[in-house]
N, C-alpha and C. Protein backbone atom coordinates (compact mmCIF):
# COMPACT_ATOMS: atom_id res chain seq x y z
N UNK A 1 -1.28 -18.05 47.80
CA UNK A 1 -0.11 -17.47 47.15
C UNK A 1 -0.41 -16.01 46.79
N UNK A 2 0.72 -15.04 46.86
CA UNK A 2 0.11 -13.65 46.55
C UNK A 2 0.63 -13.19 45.54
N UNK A 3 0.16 -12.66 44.46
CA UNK A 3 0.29 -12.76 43.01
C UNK A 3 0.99 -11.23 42.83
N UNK A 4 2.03 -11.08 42.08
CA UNK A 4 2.96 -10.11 41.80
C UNK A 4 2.14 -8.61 40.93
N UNK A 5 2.18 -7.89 41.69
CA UNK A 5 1.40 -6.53 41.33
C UNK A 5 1.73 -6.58 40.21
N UNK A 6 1.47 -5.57 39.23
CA UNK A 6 1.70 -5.43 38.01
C UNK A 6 2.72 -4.20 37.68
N UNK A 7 3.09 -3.62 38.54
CA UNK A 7 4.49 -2.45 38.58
C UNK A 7 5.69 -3.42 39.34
N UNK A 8 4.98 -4.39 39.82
CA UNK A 8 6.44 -5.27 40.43
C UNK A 8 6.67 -6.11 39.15
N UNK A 9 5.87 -6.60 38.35
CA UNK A 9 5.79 -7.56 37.39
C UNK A 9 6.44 -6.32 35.78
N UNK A 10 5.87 -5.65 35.79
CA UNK A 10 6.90 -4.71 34.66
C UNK A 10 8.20 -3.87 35.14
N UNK A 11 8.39 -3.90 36.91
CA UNK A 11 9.87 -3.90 37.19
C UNK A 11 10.96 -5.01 36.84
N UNK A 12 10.20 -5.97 36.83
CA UNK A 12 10.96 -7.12 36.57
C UNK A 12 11.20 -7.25 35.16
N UNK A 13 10.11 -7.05 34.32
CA UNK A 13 10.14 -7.34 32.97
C UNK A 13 11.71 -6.44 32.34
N UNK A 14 11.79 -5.17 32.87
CA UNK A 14 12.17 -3.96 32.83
C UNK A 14 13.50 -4.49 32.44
N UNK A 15 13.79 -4.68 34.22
CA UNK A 15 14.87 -5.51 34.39
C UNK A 15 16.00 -6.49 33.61
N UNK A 16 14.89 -7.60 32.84
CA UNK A 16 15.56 -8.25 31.80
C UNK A 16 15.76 -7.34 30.54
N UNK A 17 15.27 -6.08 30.50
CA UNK A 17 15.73 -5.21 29.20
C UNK A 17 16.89 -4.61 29.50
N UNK A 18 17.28 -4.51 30.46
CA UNK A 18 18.39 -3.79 31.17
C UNK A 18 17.89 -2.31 31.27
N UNK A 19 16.94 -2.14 31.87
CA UNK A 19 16.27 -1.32 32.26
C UNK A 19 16.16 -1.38 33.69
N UNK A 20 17.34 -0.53 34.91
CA UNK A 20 16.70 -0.94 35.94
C UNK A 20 16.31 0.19 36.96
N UNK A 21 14.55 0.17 37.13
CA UNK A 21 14.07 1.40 37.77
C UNK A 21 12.78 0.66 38.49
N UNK A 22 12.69 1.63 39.73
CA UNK A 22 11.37 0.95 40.72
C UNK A 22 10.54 1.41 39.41
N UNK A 23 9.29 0.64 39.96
CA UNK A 23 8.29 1.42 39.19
C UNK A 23 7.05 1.33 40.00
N UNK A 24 6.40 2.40 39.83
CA UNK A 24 5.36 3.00 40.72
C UNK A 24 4.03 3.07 40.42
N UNK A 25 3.14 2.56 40.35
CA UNK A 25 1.79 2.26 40.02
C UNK A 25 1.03 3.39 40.33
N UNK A 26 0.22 4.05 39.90
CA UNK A 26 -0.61 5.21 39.93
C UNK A 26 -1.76 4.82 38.62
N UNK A 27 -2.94 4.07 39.27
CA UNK A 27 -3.56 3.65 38.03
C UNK A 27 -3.38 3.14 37.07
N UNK A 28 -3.54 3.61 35.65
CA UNK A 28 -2.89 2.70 34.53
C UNK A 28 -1.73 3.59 34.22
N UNK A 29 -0.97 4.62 35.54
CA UNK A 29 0.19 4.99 34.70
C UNK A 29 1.39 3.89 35.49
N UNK A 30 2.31 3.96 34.90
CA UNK A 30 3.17 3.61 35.36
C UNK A 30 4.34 4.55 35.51
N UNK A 31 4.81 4.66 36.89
CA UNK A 31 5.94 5.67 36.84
C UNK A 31 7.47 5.29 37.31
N UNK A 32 7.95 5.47 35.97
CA UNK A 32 9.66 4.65 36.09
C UNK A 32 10.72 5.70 36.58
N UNK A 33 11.36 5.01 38.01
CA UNK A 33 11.96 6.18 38.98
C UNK A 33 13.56 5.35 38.84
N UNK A 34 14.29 6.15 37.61
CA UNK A 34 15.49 5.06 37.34
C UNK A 34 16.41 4.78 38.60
N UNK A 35 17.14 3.86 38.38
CA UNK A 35 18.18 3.71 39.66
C UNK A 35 19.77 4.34 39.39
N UNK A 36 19.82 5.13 38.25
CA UNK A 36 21.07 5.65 37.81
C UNK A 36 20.65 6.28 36.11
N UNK A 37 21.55 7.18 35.94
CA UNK A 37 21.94 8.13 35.20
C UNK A 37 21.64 7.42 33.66
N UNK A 38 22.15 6.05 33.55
CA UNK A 38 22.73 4.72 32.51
C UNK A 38 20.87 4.81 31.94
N UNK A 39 19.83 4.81 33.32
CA UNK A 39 18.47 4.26 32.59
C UNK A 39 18.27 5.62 31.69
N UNK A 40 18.77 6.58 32.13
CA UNK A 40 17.74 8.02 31.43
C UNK A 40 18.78 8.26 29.85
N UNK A 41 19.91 7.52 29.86
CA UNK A 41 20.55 7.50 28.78
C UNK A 41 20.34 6.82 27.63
N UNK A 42 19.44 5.74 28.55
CA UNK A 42 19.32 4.93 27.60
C UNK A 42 18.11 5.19 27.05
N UNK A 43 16.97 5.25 27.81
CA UNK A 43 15.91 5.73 27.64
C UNK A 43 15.80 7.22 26.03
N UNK A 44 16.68 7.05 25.84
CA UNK A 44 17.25 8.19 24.60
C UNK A 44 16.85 7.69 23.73
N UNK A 45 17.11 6.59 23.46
CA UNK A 45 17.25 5.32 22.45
C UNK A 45 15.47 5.31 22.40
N UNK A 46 14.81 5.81 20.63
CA UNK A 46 13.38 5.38 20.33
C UNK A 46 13.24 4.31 20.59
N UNK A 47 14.12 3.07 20.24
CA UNK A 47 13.71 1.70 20.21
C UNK A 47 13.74 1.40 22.07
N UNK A 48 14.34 1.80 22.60
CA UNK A 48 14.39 1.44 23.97
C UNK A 48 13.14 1.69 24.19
N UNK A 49 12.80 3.61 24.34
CA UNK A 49 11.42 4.09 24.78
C UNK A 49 10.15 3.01 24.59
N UNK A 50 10.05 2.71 23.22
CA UNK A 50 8.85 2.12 22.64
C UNK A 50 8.61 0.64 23.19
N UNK A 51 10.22 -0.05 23.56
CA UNK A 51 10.19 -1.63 24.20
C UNK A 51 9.30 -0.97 25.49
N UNK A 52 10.42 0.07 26.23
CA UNK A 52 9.47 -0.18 27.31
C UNK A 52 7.71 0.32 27.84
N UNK A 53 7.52 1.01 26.60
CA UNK A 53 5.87 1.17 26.61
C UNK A 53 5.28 0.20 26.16
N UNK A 54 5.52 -0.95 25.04
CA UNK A 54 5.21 -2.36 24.70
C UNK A 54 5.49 -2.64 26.36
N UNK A 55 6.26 -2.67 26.96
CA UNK A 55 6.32 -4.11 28.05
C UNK A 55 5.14 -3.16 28.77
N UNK A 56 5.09 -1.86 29.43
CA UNK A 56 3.75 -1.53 30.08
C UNK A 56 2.32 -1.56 29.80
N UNK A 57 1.83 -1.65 28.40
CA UNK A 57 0.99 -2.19 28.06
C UNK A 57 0.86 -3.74 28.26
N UNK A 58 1.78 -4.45 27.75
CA UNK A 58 1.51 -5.78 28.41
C UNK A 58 0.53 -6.43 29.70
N UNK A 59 1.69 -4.82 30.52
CA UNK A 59 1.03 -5.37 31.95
C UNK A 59 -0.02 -4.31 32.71
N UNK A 60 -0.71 -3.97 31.56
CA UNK A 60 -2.14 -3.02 31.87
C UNK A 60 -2.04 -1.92 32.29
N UNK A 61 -0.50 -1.03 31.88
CA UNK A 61 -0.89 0.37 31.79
C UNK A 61 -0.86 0.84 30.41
N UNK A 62 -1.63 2.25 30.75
CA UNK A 62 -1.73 2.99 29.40
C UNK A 62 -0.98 3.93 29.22
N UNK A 63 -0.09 4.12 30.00
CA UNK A 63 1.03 5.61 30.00
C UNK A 63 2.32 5.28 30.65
N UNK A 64 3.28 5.78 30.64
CA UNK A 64 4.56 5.66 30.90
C UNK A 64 4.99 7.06 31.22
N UNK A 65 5.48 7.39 32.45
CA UNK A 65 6.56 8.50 33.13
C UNK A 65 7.47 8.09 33.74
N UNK A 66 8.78 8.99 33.40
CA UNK A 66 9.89 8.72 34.02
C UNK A 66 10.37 9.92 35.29
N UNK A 67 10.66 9.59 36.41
CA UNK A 67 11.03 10.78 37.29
C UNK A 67 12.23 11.01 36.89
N UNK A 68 12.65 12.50 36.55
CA UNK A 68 13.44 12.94 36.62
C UNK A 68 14.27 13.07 38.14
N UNK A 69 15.61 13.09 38.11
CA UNK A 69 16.10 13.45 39.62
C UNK A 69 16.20 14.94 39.54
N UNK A 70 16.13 15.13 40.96
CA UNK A 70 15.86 16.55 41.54
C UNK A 70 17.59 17.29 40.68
N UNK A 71 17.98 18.54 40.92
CA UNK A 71 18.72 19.08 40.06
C UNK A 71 19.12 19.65 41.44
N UNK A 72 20.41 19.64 41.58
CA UNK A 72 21.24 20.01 42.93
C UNK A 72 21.57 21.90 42.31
């Protein structure tokens, strides 16, 4: 059986926060690449920020980045 990476496993976690962004493994960072405008809004919200650095620690990172989208 092949066991769920740990950026697929805090995409998912993410997910049930209503948080929904790939997320990209780079060591112990984790890098959250939102899927719309709604995650970086929300992401505003301290209590949001801090859930989702609690859920990345959970799953063995030590840092949290979000990609900004490119600026047309």
């Amino acid at each position: 059986m092949h066991a769920e990476s740990p950026g697929a496993a805090l995409e998912a976690a993410l997910a049930e926060e209503g948080i929904h962004a790939r997320v990209s493994a780079d060591g112990a960072l984790a890098v959250l690449v939102p899927h719309d405008a709604a995650v970086l809004a929300a992401l505003r919200d301290d209590a949001r920020r801090e859930r989702v650095v609690t859920l990345a620690r959970e799953y063995g990172f030590t840092h949290v980045a979000v990609e900004l989208p490119a600026s047309s």
